[in-house]
N, C-alpha and C. Protein backbone atom coordinates (compact mmCIF):
# COMPACT_ATOMS: atom_id res chain seq x y z
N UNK A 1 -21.58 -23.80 -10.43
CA UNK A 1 -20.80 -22.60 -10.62
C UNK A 1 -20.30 -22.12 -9.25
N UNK A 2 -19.19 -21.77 -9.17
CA UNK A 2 -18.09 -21.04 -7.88
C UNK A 2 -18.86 -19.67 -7.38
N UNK A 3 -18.94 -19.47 -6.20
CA UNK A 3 -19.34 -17.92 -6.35
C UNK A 3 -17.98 -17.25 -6.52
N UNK A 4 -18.59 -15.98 -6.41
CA UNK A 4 -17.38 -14.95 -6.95
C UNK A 4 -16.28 -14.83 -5.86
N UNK A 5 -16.76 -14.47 -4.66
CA UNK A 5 -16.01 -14.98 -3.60
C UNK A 5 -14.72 -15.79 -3.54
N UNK A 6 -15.36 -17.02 -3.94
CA UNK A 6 -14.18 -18.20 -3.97
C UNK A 6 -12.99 -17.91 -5.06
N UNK A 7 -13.72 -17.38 -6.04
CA UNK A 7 -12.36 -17.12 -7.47
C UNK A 7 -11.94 -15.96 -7.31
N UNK A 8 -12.10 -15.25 -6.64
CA UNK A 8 -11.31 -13.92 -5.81
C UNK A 8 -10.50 -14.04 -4.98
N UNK A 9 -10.30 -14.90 -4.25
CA UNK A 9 -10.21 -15.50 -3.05
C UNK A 9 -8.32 -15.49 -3.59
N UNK A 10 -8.08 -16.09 -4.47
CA UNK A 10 -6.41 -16.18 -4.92
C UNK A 10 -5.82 -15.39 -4.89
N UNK A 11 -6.55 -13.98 -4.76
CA UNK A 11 -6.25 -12.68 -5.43
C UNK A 11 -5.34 -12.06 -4.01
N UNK A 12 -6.13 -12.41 -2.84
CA UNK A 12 -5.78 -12.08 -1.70
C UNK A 12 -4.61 -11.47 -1.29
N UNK A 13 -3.80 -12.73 -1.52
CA UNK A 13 -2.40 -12.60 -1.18
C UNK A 13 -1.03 -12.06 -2.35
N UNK A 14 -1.72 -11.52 -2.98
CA UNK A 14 -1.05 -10.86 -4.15
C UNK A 14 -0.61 -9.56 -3.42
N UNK A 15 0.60 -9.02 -3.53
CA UNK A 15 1.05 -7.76 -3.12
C UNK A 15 1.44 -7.32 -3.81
N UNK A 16 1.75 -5.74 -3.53
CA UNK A 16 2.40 -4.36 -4.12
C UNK A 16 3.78 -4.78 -4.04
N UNK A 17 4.43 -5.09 -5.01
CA UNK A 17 5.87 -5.30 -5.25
C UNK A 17 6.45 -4.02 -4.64
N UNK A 18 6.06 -3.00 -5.19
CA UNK A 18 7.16 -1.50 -4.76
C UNK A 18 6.60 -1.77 -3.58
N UNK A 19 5.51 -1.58 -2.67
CA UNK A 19 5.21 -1.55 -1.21
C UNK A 19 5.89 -2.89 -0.74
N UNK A 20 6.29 -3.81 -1.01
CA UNK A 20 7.28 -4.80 -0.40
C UNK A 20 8.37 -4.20 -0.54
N UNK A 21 8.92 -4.08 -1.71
CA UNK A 21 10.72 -3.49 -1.44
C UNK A 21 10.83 -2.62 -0.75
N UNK A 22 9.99 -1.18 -0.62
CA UNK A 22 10.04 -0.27 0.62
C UNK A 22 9.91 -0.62 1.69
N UNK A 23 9.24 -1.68 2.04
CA UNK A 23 9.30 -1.88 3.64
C UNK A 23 10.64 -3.20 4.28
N UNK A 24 11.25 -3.86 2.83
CA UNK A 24 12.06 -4.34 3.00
C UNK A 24 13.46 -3.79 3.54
N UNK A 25 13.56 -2.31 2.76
CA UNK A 25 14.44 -1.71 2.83
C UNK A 25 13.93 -0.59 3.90
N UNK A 26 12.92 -0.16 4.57
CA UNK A 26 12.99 0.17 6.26
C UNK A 26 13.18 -0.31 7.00
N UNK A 27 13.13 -2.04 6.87
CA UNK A 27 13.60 -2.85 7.86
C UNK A 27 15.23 -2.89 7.90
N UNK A 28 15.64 -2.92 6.57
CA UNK A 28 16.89 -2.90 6.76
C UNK A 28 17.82 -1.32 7.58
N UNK A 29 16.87 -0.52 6.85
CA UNK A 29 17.55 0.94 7.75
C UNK A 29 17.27 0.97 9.41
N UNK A 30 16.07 0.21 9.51
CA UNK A 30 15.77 0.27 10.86
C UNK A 30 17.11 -0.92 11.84
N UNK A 31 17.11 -1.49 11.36
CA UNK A 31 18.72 -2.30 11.77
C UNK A 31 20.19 -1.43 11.63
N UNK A 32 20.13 -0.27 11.14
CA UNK A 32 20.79 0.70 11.27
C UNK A 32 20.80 1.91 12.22
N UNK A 33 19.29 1.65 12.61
CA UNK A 33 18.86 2.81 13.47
C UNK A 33 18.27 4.13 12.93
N UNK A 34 18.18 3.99 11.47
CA UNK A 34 17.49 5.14 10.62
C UNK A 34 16.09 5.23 9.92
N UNK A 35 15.49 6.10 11.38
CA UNK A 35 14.26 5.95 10.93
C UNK A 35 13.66 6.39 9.65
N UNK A 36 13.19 5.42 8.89
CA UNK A 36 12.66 6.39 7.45
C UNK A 36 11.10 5.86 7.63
N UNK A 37 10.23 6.21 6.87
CA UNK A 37 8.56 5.55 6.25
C UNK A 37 8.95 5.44 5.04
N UNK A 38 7.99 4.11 5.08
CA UNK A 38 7.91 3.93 3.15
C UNK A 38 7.49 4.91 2.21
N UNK A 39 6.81 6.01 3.03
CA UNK A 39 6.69 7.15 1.70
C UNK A 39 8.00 7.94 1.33
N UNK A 40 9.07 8.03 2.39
CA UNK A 40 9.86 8.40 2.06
C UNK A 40 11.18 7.90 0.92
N UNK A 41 10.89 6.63 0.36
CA UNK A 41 11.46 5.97 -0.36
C UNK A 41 11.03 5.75 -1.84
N UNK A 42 11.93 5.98 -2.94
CA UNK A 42 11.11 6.39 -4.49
C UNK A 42 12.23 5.42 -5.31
N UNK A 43 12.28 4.77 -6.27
CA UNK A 43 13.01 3.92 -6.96
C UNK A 43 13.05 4.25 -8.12
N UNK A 44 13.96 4.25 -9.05
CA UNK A 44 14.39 4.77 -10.06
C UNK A 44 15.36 4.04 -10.71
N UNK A 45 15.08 2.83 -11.94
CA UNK A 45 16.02 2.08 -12.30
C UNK A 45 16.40 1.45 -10.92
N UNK A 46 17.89 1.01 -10.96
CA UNK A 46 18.95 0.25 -9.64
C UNK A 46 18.97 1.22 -8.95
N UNK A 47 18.29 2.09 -8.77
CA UNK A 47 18.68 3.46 -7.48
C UNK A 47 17.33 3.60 -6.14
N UNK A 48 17.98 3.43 -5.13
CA UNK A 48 17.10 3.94 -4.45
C UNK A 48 17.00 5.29 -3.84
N UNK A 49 16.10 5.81 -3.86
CA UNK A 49 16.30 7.60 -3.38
C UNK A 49 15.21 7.55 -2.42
N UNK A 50 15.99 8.47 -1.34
CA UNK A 50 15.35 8.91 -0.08
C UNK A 50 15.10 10.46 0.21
N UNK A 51 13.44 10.31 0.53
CA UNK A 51 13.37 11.84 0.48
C UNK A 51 13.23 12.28 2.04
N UNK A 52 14.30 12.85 2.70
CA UNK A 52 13.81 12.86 3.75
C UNK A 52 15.07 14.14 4.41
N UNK A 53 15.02 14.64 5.52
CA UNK A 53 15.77 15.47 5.97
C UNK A 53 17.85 15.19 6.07
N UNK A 54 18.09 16.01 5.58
CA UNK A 54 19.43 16.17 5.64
C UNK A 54 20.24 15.11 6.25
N UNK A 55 19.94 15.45 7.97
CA UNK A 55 20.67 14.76 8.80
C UNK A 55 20.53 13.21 8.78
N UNK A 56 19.16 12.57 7.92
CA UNK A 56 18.82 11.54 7.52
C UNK A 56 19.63 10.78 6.64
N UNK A 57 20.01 11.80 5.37
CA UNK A 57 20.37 11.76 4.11
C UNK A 57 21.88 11.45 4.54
N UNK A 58 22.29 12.40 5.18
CA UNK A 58 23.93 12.40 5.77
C UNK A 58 23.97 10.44 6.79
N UNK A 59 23.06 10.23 7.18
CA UNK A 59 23.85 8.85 8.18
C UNK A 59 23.58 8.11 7.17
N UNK A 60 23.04 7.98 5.79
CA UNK A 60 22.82 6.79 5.23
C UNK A 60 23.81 6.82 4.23
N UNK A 61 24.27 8.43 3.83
CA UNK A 61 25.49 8.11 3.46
C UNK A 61 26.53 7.62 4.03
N UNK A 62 27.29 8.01 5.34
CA UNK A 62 28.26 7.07 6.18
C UNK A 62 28.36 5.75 6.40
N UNK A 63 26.77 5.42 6.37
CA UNK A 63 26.93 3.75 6.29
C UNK A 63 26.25 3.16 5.10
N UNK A 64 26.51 3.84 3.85
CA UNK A 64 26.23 3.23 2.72
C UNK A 64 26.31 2.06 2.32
N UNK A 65 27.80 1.52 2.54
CA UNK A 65 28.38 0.45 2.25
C UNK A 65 28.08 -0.86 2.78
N UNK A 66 27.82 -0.80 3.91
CA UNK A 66 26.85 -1.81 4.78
C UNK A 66 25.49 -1.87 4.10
N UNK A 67 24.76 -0.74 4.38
CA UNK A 67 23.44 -1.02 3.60
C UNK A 67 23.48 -1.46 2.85
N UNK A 68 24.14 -1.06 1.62
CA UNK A 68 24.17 -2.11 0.37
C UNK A 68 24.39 -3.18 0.45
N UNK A 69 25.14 -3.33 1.03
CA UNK A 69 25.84 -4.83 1.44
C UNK A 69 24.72 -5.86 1.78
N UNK A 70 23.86 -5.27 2.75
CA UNK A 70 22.90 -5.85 3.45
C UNK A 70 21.46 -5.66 2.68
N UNK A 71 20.89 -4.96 1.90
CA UNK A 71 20.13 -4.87 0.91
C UNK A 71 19.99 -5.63 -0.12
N UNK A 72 21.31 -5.96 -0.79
CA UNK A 72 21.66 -6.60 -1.94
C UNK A 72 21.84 -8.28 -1.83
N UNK A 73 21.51 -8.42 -0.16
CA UNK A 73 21.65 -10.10 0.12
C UNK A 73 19.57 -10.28 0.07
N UNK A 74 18.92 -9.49 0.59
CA UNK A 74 17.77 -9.79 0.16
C UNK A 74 17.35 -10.37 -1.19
N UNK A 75 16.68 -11.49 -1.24
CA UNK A 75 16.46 -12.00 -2.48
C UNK A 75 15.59 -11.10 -3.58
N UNK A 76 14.97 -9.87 -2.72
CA UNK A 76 14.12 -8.76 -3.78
C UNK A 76 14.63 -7.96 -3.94
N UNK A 77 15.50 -7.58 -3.22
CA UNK A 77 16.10 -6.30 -3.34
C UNK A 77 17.59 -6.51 -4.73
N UNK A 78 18.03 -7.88 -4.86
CA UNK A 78 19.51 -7.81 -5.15
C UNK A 78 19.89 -7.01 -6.61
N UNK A 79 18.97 -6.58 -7.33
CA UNK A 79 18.88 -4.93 -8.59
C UNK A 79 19.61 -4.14 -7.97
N UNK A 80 19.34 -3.48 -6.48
CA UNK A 80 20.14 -2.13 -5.83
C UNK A 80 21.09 -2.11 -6.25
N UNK A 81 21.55 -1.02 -6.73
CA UNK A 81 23.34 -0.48 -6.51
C UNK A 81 23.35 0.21 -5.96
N UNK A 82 22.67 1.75 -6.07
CA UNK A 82 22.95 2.89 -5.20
C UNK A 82 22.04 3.17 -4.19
N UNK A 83 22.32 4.01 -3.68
CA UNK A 83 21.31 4.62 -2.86
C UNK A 83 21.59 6.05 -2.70
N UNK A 84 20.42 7.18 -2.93
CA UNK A 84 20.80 8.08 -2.67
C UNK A 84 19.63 8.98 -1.58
């Protein structure tokens, strides 16, 4: 018989799907220069929503179109449409 250990052991590398797409998509803002944290990021259907201060909210609208652009080539991310 295996100990328990060993048949646990697969389990390891299993991740938080939503905690991957959030940090997928800070990497991508961070290539923008907009700092966010993954708590600040909430998903809803194809939408991504950002909870975070104004002046935040305002640069990710100006470069929306890029982000998406660049979001939607990720192989996890490619669901996005919006972002708000």
């Amino acid at each position: 018989m295996l100990p328990l250990g060993n048949l646990l052991a697969r389990f390891k590398n299993l991740t938080n799907t939503e905690r991957v797409r959030k940090e997928l998509i800070c990497e991508v803002l961070k290539e923008f220069k907009i700092p966010l944290l993954n708590t600040q990021i909430f998903f809803s259907k194809n939408t991504v929503f950002i909870k975070a201060p104004p002046i935040i909210k305002t640069e990710v609208a100006l470069k929306k179109g890029d982000i998406l652009k660049k979001i939607t080539t990720n192989t996890g991310l490619r669901h996005i449409q919006d972002i708000f």
